[in-house]
N, C-alpha and C. Protein backbone atom coordinates (compact mmCIF):
# COMPACT_ATOMS: atom_id res chain seq x y z
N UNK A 1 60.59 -35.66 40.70
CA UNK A 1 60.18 -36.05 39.37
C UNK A 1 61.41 -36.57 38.63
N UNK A 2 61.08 -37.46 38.27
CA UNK A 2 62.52 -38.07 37.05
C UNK A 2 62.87 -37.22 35.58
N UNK A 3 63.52 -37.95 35.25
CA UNK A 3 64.02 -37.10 33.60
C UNK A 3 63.30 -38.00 32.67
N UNK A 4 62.88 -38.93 33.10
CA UNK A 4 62.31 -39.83 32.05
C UNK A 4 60.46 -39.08 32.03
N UNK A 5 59.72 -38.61 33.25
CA UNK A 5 58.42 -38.04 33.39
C UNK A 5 58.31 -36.79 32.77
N UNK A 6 59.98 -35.82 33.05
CA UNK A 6 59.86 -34.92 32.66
C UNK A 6 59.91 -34.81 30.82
N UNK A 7 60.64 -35.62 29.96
CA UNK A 7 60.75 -35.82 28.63
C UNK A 7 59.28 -36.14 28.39
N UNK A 8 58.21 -37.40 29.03
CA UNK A 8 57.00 -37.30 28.97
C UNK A 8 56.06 -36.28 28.89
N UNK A 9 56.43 -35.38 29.58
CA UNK A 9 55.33 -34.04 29.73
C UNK A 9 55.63 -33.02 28.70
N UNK A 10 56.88 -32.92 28.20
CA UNK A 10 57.47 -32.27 27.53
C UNK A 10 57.04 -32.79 26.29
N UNK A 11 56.91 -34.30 26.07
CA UNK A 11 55.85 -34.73 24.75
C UNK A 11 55.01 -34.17 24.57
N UNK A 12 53.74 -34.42 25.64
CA UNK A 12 52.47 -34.02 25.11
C UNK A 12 52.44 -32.75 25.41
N UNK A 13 53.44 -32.15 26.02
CA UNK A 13 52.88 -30.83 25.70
C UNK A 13 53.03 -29.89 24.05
N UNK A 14 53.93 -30.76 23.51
CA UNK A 14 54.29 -30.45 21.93
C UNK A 14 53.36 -31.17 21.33
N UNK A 15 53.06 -32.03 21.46
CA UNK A 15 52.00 -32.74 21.02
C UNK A 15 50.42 -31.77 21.18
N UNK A 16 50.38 -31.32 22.32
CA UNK A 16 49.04 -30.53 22.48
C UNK A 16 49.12 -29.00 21.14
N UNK A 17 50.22 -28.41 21.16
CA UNK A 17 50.58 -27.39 20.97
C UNK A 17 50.00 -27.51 19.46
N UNK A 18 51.04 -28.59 18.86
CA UNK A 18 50.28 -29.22 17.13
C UNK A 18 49.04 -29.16 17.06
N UNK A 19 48.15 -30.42 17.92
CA UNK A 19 47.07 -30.74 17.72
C UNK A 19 46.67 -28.93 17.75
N UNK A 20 46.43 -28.71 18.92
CA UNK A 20 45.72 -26.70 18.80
C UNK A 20 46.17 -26.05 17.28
N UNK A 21 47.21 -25.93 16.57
CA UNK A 21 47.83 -25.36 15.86
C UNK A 21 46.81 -26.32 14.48
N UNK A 22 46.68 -27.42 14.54
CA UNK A 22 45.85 -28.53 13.41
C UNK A 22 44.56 -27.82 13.41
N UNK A 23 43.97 -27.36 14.37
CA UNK A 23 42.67 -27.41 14.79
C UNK A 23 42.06 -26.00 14.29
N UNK A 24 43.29 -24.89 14.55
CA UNK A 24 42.90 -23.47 14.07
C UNK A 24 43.32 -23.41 12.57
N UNK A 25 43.76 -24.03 12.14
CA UNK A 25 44.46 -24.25 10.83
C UNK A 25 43.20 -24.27 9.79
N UNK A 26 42.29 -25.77 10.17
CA UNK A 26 41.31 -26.19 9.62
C UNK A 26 39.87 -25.02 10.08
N UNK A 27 39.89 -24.51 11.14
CA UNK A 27 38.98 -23.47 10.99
C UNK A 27 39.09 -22.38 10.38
N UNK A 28 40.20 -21.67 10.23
CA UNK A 28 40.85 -21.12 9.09
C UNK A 28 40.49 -20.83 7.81
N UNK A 29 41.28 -22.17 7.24
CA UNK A 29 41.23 -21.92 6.05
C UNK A 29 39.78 -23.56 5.41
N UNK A 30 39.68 -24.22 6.28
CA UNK A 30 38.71 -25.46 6.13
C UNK A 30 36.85 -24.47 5.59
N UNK A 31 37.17 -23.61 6.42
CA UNK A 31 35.69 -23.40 6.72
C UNK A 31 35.06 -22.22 5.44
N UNK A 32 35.85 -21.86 4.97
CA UNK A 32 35.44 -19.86 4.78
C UNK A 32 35.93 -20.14 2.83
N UNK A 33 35.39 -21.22 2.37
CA UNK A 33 35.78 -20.57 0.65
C UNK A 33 34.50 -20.41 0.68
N UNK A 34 34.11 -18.91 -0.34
CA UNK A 34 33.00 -18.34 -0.67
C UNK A 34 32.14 -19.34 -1.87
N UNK A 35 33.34 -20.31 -2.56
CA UNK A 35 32.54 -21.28 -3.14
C UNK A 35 32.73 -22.67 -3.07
N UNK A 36 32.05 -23.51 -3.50
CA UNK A 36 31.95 -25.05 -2.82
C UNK A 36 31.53 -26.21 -3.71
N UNK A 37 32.19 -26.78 -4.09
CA UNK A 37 31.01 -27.77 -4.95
C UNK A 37 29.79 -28.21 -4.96
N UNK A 38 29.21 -28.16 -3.29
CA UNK A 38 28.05 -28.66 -3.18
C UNK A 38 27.08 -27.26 -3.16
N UNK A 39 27.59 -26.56 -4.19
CA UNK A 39 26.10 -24.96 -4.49
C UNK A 39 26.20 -24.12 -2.96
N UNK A 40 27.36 -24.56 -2.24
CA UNK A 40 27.29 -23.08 -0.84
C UNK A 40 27.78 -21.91 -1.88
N UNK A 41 28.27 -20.52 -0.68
CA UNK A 41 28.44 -19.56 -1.17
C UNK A 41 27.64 -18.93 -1.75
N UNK A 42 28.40 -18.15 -3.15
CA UNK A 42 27.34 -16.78 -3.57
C UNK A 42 28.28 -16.23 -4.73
N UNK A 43 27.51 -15.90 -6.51
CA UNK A 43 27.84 -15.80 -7.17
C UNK A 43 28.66 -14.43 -6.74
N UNK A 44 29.51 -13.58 -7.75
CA UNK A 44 29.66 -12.43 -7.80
C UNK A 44 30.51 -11.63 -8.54
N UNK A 45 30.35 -10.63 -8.98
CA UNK A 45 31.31 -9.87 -10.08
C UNK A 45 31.92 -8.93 -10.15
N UNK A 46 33.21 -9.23 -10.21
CA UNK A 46 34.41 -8.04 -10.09
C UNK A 46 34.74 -7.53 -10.82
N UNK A 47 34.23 -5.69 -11.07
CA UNK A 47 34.68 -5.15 -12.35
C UNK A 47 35.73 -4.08 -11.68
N UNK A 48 36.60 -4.01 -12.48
CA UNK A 48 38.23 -3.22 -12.60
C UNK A 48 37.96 -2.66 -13.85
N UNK A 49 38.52 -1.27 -13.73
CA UNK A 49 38.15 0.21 -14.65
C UNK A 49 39.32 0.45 -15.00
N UNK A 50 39.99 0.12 -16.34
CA UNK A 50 40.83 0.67 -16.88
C UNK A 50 40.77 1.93 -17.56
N UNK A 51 39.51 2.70 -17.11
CA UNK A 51 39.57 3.92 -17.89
C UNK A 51 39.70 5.08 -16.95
N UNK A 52 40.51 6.25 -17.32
CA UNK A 52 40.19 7.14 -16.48
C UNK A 52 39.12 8.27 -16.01
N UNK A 53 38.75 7.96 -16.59
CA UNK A 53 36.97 9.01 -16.09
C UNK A 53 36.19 8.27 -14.79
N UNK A 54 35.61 8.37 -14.31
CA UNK A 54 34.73 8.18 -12.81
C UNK A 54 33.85 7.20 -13.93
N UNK A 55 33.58 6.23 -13.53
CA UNK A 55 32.08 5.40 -14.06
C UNK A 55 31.25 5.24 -13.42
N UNK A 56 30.13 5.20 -13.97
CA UNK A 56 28.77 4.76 -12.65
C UNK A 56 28.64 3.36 -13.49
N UNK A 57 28.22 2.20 -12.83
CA UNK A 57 28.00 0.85 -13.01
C UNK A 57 26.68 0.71 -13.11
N UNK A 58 26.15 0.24 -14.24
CA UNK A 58 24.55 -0.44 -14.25
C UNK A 58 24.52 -2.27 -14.64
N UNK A 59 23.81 -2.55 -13.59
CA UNK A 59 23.53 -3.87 -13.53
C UNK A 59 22.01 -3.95 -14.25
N UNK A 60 22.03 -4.26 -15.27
CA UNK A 60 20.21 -4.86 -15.49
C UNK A 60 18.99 -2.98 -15.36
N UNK A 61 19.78 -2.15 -15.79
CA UNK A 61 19.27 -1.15 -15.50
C UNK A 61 19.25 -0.20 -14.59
N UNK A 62 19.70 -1.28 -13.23
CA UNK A 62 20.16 -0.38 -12.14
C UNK A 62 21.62 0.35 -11.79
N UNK A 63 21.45 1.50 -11.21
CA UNK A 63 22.50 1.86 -10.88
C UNK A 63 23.48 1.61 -9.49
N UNK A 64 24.62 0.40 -9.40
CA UNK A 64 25.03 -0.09 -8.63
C UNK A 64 26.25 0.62 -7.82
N UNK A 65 27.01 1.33 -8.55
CA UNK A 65 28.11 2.09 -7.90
C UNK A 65 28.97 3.07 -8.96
N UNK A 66 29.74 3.77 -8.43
CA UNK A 66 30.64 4.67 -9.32
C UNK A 66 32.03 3.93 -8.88
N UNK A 67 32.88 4.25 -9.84
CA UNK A 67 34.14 3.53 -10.30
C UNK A 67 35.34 4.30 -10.60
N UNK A 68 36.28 4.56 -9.88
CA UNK A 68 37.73 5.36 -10.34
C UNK A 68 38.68 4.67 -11.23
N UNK A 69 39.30 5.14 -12.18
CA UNK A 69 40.39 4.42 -12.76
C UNK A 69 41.46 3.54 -11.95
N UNK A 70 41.55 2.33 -12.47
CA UNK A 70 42.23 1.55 -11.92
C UNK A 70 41.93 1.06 -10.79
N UNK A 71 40.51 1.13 -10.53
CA UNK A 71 40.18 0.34 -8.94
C UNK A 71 38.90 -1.12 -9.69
N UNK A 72 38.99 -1.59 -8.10
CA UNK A 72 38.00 -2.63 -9.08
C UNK A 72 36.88 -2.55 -7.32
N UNK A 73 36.49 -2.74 -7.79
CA UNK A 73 34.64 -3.39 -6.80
C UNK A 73 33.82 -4.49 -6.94
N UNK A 74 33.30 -4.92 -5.93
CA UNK A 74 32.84 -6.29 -6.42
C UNK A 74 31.24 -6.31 -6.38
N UNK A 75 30.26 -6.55 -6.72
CA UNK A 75 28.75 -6.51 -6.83
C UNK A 75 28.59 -8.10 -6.33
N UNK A 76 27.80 -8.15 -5.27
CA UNK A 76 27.74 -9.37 -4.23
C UNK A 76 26.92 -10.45 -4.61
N UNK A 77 26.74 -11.43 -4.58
CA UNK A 77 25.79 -12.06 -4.28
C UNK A 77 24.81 -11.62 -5.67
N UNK A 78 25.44 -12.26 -6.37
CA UNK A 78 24.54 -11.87 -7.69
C UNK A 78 23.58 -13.24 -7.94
N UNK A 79 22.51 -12.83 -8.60
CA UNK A 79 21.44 -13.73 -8.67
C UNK A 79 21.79 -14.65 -9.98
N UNK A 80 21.28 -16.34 -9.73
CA UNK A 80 21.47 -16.85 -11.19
C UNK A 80 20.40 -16.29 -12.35
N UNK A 81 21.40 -16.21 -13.88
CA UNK A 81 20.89 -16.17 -14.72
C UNK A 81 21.52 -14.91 -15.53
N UNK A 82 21.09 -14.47 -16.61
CA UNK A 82 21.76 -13.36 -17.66
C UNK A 82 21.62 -12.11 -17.27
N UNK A 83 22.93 -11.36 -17.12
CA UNK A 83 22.94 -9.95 -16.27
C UNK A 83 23.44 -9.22 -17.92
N UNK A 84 23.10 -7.83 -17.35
CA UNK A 84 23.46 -6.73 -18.85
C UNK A 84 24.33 -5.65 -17.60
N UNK A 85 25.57 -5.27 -17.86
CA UNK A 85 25.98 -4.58 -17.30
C UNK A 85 26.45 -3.08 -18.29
N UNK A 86 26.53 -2.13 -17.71
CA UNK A 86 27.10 -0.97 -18.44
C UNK A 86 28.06 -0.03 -17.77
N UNK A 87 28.93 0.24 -18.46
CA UNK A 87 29.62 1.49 -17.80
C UNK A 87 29.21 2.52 -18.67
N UNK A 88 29.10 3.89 -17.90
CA UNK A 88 28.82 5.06 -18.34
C UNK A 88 29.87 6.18 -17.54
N UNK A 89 30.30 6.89 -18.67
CA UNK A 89 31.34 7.94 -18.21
C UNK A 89 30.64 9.19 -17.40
N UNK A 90 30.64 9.30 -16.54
CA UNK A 90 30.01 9.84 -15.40
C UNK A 90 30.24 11.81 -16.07
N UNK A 91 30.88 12.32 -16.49
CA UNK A 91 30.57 13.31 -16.86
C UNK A 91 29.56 13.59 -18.53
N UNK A 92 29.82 12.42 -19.36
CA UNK A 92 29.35 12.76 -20.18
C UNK A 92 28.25 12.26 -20.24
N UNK A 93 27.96 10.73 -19.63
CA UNK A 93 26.89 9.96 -19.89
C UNK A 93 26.74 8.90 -20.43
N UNK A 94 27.96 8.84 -21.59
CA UNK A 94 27.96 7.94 -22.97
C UNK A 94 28.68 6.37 -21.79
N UNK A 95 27.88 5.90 -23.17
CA UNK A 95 27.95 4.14 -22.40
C UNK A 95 29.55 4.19 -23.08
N UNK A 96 30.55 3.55 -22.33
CA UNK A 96 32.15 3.80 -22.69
C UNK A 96 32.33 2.01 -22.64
N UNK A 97 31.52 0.74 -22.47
CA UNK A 97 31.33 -0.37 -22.33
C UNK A 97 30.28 -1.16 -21.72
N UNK A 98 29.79 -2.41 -22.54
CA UNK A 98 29.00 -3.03 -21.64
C UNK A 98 29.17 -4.51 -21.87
N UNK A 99 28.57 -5.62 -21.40
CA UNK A 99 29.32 -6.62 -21.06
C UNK A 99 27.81 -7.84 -20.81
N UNK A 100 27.69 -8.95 -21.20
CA UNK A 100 26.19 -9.78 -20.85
C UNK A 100 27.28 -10.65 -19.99
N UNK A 101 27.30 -11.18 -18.92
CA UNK A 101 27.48 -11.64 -17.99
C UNK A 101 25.68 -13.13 -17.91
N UNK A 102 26.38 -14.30 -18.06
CA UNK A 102 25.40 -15.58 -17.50
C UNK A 102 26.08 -16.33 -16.50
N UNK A 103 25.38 -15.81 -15.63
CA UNK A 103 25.67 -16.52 -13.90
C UNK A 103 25.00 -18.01 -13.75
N UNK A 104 25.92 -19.04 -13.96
CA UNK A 104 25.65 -20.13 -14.05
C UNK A 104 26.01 -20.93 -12.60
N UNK A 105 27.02 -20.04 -12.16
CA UNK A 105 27.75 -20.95 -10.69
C UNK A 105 27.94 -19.95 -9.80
N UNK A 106 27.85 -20.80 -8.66
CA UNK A 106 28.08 -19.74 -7.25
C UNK A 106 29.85 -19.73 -7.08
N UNK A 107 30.40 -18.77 -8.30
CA UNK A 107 31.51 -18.75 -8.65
C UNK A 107 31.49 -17.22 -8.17
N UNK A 108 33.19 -16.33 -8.74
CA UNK A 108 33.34 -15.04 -9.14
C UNK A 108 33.55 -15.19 -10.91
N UNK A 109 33.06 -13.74 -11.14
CA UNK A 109 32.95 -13.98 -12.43
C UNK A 109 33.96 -12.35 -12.70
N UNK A 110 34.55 -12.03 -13.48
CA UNK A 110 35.26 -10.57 -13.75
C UNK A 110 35.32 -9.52 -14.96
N UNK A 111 34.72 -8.52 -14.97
CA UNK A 111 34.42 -7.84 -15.80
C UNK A 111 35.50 -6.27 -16.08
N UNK A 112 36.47 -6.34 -16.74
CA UNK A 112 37.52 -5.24 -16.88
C UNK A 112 36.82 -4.65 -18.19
N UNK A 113 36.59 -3.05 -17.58
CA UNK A 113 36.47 -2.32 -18.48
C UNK A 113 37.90 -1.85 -19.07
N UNK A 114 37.85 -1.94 -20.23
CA UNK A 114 38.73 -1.38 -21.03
C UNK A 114 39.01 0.10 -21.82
N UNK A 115 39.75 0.54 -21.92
CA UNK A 115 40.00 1.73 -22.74
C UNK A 115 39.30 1.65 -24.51
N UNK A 116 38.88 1.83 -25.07
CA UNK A 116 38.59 1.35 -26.17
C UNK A 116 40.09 1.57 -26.94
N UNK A 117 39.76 0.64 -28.66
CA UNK A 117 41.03 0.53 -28.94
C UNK A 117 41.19 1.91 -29.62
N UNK A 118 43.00 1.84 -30.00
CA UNK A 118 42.87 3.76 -30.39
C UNK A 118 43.92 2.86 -31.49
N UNK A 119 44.38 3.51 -33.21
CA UNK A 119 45.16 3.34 -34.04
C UNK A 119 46.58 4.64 -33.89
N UNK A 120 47.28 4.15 -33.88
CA UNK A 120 48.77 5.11 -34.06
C UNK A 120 48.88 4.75 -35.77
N UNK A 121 48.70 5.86 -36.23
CA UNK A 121 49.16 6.36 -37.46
C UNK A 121 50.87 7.02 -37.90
N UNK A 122 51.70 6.65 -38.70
CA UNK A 122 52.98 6.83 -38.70
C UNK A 122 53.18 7.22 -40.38
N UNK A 123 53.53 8.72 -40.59
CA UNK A 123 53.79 8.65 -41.77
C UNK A 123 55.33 8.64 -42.26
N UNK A 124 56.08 7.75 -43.02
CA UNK A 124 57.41 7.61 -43.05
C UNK A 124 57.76 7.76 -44.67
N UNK A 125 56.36 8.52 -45.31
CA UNK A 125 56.58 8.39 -46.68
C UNK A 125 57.26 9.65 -47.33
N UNK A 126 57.50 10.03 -46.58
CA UNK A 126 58.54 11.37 -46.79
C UNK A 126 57.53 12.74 -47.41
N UNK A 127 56.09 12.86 -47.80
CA UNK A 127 55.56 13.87 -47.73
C UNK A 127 54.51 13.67 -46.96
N UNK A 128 53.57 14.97 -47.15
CA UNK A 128 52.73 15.26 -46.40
C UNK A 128 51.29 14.93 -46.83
N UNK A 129 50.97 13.71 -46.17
CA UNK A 129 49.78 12.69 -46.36
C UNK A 129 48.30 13.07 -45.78
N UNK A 130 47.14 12.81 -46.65
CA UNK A 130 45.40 13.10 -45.69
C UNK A 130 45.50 12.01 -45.24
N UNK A 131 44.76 11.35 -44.28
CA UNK A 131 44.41 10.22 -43.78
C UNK A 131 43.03 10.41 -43.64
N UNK A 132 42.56 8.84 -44.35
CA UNK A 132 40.94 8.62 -43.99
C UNK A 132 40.46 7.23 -43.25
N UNK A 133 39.62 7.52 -42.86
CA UNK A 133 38.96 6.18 -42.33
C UNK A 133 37.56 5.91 -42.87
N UNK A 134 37.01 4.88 -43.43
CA UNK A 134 36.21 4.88 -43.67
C UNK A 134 35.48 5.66 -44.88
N UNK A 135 36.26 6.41 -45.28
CA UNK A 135 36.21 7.48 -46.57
C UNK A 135 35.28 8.98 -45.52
N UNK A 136 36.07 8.33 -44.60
CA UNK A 136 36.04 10.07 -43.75
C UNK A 136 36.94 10.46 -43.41
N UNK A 137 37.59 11.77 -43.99
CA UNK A 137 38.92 12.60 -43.75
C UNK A 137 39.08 12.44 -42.28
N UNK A 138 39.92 12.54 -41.97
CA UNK A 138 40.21 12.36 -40.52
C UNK A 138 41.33 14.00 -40.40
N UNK A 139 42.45 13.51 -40.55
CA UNK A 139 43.27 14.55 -40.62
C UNK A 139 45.05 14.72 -41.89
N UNK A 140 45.65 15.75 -41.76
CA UNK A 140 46.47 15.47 -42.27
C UNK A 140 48.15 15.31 -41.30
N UNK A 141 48.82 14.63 -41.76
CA UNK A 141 50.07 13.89 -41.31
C UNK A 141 51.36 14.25 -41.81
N UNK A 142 51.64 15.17 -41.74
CA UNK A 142 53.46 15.72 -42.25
C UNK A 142 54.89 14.51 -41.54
N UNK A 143 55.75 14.56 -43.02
CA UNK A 143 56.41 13.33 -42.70
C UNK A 143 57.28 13.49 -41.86
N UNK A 144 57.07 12.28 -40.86
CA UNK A 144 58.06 11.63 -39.70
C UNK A 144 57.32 12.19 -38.60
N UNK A 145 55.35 12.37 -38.73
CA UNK A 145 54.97 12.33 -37.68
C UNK A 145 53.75 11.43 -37.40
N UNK A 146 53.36 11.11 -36.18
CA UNK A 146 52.33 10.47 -35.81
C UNK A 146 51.36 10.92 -35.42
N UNK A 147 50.19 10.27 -35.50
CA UNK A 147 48.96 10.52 -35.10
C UNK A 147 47.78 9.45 -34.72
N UNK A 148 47.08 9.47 -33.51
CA UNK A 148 46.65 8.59 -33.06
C UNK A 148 44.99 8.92 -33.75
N UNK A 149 44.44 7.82 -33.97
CA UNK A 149 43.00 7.88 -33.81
C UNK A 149 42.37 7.03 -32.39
N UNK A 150 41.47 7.79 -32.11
CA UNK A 150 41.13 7.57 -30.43
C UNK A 150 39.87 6.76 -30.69
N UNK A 151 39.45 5.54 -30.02
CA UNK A 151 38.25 5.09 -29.26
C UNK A 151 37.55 4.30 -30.89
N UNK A 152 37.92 3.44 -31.59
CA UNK A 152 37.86 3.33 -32.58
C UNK A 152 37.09 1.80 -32.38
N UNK A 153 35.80 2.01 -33.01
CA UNK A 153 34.51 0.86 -32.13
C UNK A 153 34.88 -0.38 -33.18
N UNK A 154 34.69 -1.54 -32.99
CA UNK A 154 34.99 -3.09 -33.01
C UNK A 154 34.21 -3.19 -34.45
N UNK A 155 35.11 -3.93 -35.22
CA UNK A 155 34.63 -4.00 -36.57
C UNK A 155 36.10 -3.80 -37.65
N UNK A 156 35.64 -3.68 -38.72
CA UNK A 156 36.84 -3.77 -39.78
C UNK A 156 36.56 -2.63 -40.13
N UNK A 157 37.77 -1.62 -40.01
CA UNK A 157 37.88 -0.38 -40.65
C UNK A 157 38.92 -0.25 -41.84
N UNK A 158 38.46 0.57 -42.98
CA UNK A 158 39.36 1.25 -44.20
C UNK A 158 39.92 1.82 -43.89
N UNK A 159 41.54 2.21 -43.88
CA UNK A 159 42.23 3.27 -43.75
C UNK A 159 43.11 3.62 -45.31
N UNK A 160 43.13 4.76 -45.84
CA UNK A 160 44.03 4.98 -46.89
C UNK A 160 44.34 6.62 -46.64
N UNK A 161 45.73 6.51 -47.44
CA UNK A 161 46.57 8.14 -46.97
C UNK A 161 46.71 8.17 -48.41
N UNK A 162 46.07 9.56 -48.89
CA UNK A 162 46.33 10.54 -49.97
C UNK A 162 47.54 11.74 -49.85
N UNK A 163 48.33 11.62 -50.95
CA UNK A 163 49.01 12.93 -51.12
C UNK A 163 48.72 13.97 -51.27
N UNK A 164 48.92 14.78 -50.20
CA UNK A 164 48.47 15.94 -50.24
C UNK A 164 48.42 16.89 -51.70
N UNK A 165 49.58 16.89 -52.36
CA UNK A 165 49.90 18.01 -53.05
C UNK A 165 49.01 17.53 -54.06
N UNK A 166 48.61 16.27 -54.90
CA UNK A 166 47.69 16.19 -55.93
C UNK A 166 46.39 14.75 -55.84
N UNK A 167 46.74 14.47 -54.73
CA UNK A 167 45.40 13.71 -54.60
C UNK A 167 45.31 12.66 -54.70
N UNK A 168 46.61 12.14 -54.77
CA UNK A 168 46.97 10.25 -55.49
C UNK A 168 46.75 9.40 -54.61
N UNK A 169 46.21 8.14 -54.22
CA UNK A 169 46.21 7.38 -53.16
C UNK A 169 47.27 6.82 -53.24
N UNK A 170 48.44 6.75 -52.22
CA UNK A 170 49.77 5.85 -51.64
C UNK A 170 49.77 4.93 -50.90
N UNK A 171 48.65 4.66 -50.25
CA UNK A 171 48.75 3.18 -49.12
C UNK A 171 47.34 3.39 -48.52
N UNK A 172 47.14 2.01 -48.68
CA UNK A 172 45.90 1.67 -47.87
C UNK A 172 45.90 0.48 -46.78
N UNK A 173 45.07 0.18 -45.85
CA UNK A 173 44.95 -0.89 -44.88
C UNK A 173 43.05 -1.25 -44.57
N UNK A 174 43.41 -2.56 -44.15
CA UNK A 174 41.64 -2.91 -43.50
C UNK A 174 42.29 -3.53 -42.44
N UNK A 175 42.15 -2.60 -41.30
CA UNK A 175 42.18 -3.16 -39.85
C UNK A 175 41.10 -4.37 -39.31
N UNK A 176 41.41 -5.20 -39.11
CA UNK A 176 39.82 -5.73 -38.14
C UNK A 176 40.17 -5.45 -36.82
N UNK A 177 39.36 -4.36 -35.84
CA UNK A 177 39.45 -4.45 -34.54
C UNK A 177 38.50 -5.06 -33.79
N UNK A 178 39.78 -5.97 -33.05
CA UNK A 178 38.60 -7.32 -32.59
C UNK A 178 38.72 -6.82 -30.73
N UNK A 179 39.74 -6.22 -30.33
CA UNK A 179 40.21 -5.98 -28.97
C UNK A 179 40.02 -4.85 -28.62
N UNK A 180 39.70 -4.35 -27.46
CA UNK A 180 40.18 -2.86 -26.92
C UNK A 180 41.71 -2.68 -26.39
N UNK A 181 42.50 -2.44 -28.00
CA UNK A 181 44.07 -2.33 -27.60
C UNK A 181 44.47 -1.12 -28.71
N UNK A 182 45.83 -0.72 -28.40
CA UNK A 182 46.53 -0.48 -29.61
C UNK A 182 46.88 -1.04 -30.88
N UNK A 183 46.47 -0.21 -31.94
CA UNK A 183 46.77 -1.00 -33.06
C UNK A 183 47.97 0.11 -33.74
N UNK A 184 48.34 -0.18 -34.77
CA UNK A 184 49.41 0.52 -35.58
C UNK A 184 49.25 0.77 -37.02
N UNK A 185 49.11 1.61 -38.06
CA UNK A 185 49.46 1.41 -39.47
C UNK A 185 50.54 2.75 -39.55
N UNK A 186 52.16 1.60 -40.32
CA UNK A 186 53.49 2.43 -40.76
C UNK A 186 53.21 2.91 -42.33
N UNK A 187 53.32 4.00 -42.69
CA UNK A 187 53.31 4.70 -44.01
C UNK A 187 54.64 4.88 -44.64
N UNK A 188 55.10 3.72 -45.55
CA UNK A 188 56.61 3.85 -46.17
C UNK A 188 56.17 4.47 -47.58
N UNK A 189 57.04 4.66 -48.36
CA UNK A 189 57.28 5.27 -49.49
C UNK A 189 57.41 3.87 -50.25
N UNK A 190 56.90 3.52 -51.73
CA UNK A 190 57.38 2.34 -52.54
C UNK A 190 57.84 3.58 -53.80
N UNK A 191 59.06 2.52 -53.90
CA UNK A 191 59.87 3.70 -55.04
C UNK A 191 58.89 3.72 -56.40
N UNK A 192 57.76 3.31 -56.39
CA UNK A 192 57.59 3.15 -57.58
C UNK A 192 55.94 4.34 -57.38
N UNK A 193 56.03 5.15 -56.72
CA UNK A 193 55.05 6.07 -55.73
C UNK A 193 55.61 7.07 -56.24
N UNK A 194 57.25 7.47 -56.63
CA UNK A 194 57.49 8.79 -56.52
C UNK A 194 56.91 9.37 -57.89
């Protein structure tokens, strides 16, 4: 055999090697997206549990699965049209979120339950303050400490802090909670308070 037949064979055999390597490539990754422009695939919805309690998942009334903090699951092959989903805190019962989901495309669609939002309260007014919400006592606040209000539902809330010792109002706020996040109200002193 020559050196010139042998460089020949030594082509196509790199040449074969590609083409095979082209070929599994495109079966791969060519063949397998779950969605498509031309309506293949299959809708579906991925909910992730930012809360820590166990959830059970309701789709449309049904009960689809239970849920650990910080995991997510996916509900398959969901049908077109308007879904009602709920989370419920598996020891107590109480709906802790729910969510209308309209399945328009044989897409993924994603549903994160959230913590509801909670307020950090800060009193820096140098005495010892009531705090209300809503013109409901909540609690009282001795100065240079904090206090959270927990799970605080979507809407615009009143907050104002009374002096303890005679009853005077010192600061007020109107939160709008639009998110399930942390919010904040700081309690300073205005010299014109003392």
């Amino acid at each position: 055999m020559r050196i010139s037949e042998i460089r020949l064979t030594g082509s196509w055999f790199i040449i074969g090697i590609l083409a095979f390597a082209g070929g599994l490539m495109f079966l791969t990754f060519g063949c397998k997206s779950p969605t498509s422009p031309n309506g293949e695939g299959e809708a579906d919805i991925i909910v992730y549990s930012r809360i820590e309690d166990i959830l059970d998942i309701y789709m449309d009334g049904a009960l689809w699965f239970s849920i650990k903090y910080k995991n997510s699951i996916e509900i398959d092959n969901v049908s077109m049209g308007i879904h009602e989903l709920q989370a419920r805190n598996q020891k107590t019962g109480f709906i802790v979120d729910s969510e209308t989901i309209n399945v328009t495309e044989k897409i993924d669609y994603a549903w994160t339950i959230e913590d509801p939002a909670d307020i950090n309260v800060t009193n820096n007014y140098g005495q010892t303050l009531k705090i209300y919400m809503d013109d409901n006592y909540l609690f009282d606040l001795v100065d240079e400490e904090n206090r959270w209000i927990i799970d605080v539902s979507h809407g615009e809330h009143f907050l104002k802090a009374i002096r303890a010792n005679d009853g005077k109002q010192v600061a007020s706020i109107t939160l709008n909670i639009t998110e399930d996040q942390d919010y904040s109200w700081t309690i300073k002193m205005i010299t014109n308070d003392i």
